[in-house]
N, C-alpha and C. Protein backbone atom coordinates (compact mmCIF):
# COMPACT_ATOMS: atom_id res chain seq x y z
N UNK A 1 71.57 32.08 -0.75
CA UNK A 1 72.82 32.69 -0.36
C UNK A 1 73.41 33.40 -1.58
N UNK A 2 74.01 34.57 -1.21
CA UNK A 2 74.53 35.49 -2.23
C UNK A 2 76.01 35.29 -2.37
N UNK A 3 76.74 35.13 -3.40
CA UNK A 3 78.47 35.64 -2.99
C UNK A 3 78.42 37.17 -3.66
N UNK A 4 79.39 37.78 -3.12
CA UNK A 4 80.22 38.88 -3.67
C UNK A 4 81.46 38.65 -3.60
N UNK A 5 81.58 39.36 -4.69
CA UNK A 5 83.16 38.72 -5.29
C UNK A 5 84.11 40.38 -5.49
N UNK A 6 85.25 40.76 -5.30
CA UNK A 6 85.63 41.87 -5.28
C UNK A 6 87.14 42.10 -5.42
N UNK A 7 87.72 42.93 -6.50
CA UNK A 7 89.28 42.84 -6.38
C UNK A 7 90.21 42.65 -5.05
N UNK A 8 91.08 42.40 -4.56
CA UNK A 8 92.00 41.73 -3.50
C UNK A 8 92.49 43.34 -3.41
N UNK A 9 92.31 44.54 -3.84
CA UNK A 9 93.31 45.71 -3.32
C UNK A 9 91.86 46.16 -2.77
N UNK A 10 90.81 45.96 -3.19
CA UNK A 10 89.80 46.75 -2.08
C UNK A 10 89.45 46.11 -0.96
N UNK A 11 89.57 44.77 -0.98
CA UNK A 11 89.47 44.02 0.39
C UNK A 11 90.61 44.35 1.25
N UNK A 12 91.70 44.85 1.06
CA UNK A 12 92.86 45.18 1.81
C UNK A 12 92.43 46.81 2.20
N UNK A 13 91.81 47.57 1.41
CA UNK A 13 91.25 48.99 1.75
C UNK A 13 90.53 48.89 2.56
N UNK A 14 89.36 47.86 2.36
CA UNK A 14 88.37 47.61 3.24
C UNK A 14 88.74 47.07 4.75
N UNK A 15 89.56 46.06 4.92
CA UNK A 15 90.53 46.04 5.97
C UNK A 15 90.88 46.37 6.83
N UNK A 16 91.47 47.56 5.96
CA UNK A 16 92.51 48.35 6.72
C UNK A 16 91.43 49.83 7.44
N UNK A 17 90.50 49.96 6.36
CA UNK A 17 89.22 51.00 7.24
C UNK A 17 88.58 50.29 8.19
N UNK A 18 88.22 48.88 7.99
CA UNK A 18 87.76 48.52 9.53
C UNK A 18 88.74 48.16 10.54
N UNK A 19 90.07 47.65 10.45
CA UNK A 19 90.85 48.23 11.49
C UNK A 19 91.38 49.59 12.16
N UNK A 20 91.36 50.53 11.41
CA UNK A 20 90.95 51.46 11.69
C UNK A 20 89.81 52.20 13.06
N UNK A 21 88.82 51.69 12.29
CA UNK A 21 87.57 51.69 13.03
C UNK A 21 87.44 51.05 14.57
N UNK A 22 88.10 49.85 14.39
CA UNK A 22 88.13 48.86 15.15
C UNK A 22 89.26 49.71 16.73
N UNK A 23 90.04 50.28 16.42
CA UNK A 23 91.30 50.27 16.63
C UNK A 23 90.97 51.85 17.54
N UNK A 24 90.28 52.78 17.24
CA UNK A 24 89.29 54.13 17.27
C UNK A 24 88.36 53.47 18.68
N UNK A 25 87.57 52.97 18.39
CA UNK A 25 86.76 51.89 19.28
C UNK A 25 87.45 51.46 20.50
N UNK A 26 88.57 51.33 20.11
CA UNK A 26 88.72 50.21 21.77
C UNK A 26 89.95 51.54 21.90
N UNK A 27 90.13 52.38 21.32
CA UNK A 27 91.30 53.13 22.20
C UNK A 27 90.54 54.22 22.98
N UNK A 28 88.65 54.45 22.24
CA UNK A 28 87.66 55.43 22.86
C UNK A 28 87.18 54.58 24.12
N UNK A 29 87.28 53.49 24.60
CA UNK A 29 87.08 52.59 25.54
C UNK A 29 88.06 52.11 26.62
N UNK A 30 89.08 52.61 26.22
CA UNK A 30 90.19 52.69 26.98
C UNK A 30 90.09 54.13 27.97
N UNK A 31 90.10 55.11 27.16
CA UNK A 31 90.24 56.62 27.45
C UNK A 31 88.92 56.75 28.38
N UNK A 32 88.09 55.96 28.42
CA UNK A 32 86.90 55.95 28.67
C UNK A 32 86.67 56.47 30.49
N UNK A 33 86.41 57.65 30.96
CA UNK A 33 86.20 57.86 32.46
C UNK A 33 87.80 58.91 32.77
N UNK A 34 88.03 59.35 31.89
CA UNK A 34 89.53 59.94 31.82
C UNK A 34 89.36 61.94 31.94
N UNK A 35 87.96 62.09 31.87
CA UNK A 35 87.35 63.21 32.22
C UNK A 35 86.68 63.01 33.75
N UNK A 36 86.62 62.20 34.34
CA UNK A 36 86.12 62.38 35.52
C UNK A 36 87.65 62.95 36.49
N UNK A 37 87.08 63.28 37.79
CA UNK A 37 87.65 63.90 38.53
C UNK A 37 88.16 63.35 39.77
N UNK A 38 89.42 63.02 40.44
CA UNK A 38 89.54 62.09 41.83
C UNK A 38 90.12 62.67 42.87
N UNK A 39 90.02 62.72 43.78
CA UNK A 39 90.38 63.75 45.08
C UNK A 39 92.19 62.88 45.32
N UNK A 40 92.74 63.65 45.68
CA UNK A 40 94.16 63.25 46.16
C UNK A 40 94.22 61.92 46.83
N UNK A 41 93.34 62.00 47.66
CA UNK A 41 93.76 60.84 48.87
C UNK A 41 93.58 59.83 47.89
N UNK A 42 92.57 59.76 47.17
CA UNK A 42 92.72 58.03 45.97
C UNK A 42 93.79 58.19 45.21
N UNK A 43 94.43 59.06 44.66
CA UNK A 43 95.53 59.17 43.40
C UNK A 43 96.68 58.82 44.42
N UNK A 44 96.95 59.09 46.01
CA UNK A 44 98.02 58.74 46.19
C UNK A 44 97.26 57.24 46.83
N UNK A 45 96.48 56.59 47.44
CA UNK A 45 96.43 55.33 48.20
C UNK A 45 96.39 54.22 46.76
N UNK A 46 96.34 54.60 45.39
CA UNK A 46 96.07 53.79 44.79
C UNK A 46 97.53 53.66 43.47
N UNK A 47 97.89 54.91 43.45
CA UNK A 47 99.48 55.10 42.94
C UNK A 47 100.59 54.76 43.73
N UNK A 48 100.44 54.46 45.28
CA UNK A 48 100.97 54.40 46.57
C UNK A 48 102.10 55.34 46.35
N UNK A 49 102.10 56.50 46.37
CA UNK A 49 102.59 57.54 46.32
C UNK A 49 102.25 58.54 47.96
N UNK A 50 103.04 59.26 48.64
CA UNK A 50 102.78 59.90 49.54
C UNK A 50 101.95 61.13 48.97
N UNK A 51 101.25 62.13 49.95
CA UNK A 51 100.73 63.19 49.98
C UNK A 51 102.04 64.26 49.58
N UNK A 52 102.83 64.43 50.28
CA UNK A 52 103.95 65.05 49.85
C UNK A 52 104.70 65.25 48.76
N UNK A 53 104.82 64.04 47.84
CA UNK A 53 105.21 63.93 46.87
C UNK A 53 104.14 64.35 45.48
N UNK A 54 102.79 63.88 45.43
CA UNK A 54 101.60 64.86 45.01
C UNK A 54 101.62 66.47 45.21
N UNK A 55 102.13 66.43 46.30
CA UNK A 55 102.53 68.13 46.37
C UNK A 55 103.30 68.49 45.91
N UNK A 56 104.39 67.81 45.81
CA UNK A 56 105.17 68.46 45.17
C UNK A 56 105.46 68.69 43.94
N UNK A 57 104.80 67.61 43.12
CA UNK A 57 104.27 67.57 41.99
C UNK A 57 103.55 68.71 41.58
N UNK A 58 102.64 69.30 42.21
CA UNK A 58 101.83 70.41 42.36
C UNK A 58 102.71 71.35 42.46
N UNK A 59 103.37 71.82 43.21
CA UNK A 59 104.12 73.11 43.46
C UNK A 59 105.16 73.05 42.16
N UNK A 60 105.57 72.14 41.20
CA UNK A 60 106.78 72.23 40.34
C UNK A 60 105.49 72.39 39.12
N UNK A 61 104.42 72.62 39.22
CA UNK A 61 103.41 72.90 38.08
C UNK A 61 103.54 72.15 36.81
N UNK A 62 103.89 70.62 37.30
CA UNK A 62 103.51 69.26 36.62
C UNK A 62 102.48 69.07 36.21
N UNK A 63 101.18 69.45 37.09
CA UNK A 63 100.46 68.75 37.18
C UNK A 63 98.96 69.66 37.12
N UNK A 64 97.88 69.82 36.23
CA UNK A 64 96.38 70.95 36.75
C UNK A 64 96.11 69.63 37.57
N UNK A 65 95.73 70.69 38.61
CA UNK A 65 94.32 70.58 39.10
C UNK A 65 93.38 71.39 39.72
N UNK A 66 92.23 71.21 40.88
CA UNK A 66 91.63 72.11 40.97
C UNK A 66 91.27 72.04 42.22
N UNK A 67 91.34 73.20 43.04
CA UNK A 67 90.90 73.42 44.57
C UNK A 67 89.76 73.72 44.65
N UNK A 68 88.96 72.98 45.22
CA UNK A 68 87.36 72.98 45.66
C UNK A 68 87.16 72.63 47.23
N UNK A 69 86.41 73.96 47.77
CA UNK A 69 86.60 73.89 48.97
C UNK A 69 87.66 73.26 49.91
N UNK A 70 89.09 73.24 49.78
CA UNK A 70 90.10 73.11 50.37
C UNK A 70 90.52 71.76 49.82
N UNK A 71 89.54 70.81 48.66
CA UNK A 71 89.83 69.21 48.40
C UNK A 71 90.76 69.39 47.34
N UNK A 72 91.80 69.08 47.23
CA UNK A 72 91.97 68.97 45.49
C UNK A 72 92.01 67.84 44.83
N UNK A 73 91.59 68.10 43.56
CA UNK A 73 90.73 66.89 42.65
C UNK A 73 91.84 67.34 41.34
N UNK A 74 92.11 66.09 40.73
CA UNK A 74 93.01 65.76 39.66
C UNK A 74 92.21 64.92 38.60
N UNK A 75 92.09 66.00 37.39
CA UNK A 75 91.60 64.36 36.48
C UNK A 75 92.20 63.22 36.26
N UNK A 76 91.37 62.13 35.87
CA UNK A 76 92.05 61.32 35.43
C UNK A 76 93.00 61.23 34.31
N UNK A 77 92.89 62.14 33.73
CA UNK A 77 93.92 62.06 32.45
C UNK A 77 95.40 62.32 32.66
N UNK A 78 95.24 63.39 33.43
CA UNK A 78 96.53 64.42 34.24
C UNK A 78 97.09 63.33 34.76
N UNK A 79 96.48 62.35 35.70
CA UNK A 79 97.10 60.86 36.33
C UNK A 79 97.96 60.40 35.34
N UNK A 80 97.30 59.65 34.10
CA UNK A 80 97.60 58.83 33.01
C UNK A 80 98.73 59.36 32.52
N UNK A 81 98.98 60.85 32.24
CA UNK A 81 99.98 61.67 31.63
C UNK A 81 101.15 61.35 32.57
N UNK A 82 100.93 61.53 33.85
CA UNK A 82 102.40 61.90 35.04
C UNK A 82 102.97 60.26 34.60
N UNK A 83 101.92 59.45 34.80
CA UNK A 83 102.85 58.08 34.67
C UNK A 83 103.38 57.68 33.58
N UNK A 84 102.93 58.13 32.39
CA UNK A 84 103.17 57.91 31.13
C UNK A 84 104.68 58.71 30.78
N UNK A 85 104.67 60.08 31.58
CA UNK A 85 105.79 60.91 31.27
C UNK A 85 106.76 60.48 32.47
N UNK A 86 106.55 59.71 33.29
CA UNK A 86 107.57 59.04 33.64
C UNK A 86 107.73 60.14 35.40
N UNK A 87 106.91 61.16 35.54
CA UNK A 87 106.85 61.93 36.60
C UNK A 87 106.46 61.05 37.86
N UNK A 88 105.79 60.02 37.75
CA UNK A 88 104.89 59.21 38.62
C UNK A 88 105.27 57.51 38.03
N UNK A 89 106.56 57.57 39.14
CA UNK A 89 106.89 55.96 38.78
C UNK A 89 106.26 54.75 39.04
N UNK A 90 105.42 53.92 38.77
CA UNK A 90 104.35 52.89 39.03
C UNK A 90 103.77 52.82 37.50
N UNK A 91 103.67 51.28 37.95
CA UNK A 91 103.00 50.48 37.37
C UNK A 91 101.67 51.28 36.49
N UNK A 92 101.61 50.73 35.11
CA UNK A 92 100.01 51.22 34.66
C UNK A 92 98.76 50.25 35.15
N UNK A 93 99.10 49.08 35.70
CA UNK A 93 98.13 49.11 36.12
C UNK A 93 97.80 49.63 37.55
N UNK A 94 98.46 49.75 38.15
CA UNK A 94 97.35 50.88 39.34
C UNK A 94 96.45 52.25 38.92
N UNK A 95 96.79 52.76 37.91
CA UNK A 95 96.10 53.25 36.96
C UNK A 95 94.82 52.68 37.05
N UNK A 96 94.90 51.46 36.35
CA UNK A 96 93.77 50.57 35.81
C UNK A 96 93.13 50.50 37.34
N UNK A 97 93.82 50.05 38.69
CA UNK A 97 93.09 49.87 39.46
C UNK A 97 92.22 50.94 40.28
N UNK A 98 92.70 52.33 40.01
CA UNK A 98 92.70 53.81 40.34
C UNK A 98 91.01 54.04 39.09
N UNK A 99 90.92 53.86 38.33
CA UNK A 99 89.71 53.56 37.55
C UNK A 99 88.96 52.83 38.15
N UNK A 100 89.16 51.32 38.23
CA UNK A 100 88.33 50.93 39.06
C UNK A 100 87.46 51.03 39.99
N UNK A 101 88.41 51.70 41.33
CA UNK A 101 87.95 51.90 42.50
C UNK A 101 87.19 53.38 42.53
N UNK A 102 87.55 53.60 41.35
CA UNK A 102 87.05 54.88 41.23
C UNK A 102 85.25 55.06 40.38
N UNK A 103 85.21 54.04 39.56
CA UNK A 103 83.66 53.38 38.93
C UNK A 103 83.20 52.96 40.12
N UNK A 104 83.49 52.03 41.10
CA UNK A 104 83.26 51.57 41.83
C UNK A 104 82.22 52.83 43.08
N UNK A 105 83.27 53.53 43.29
CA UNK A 105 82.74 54.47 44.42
C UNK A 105 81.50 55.57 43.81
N UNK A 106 81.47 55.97 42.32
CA UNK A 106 80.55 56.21 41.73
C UNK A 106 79.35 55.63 41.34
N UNK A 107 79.22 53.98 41.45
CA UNK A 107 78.32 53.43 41.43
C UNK A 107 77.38 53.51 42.88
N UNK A 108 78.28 53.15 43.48
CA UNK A 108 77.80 53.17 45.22
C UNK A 108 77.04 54.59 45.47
N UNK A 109 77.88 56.11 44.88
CA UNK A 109 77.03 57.26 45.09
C UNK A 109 75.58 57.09 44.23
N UNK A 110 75.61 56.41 43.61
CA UNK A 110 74.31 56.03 42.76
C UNK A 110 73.78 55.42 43.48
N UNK A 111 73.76 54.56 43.91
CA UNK A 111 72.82 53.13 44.77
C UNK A 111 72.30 54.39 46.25
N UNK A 112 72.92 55.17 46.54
CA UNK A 112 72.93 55.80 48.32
C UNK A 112 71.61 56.78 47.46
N UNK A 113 72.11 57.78 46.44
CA UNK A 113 71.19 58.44 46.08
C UNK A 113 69.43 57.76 45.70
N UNK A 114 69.59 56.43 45.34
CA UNK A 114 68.34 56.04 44.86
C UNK A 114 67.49 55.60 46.37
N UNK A 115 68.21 55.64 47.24
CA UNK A 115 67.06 55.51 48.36
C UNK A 115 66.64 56.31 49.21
C-alpha cells in the first residue's frame, strides 16, 4: 500500500474540481431526454392542463413548437421552461412524470418495431 500525502489547499482544489464534475454529471442526467419531442395530447393529460389553454399559450408566442402534419409536438425543454417561468402552473414533478411516460412509450415503439 502506497500513501500520498499532499498540502490541505490542493485537496480543497481537488474537491472542489470533482464537485464540479460531479455536479456537471448529474445536472447532464437530469436534462437528459429534454431534446426529444411530445405531441400535445401528453403535455396536456400529464400537466393536466386543457387543450385550450396549450393554445393559448401558443397563440401569445410563449411557447416553439412545431406543426407536423396537423400534430403539434413541443419539446421537452419548452415544457420545463413554461413551468419553471411560472406560465404553466403545476407541480415539477408531472414534468418528471411527463418524461416518464414519455421513455416509456418510446421503449414500447422499440419492442413493436423489433417484431
Amino acid at each position: 500500500m502506497e500513501i500520498i500525502t499532499f498540502d490541505s489547499e490542493v485537496y480543497r482544489e481537488l474537491k472542489k474540481s470533482l464537485d464540479t464534475i460531479s455536479n456537471y454529471v448529474l445536472n447532464k442526467e437530469d436534462k437528459q431526454g429534454e431534446e426529444d419531442w411530445v405531441d400535445e395530447y401528453d403535455v396536456c393529460t400529464y400537466l393536466k392542463i386543457s387543450r385550450r389553454t396549450l393554445q393559448r399559450i401558443r397563440y401569445e408566442n410563449l411557447l416553439t413548437y412545431s406543426l407536423v402534419r396537423g400534430k403539434v409536438l413541443i419539446q421537452m425543454k419548452e415544457v420545463r421552461r413554461l413551468i419553471e417561468t411560472g406560465t404553466i402552473k403545476c407541480d415539477i414533478n408531472r414534468f418528471a412524470d411527463l418524461c416518464k411516460g414519455h421513455k416509456a412509450y418510446l421503449e414500447q415503439r422499440k419492442r413493436n418495431k423489433k417484431k
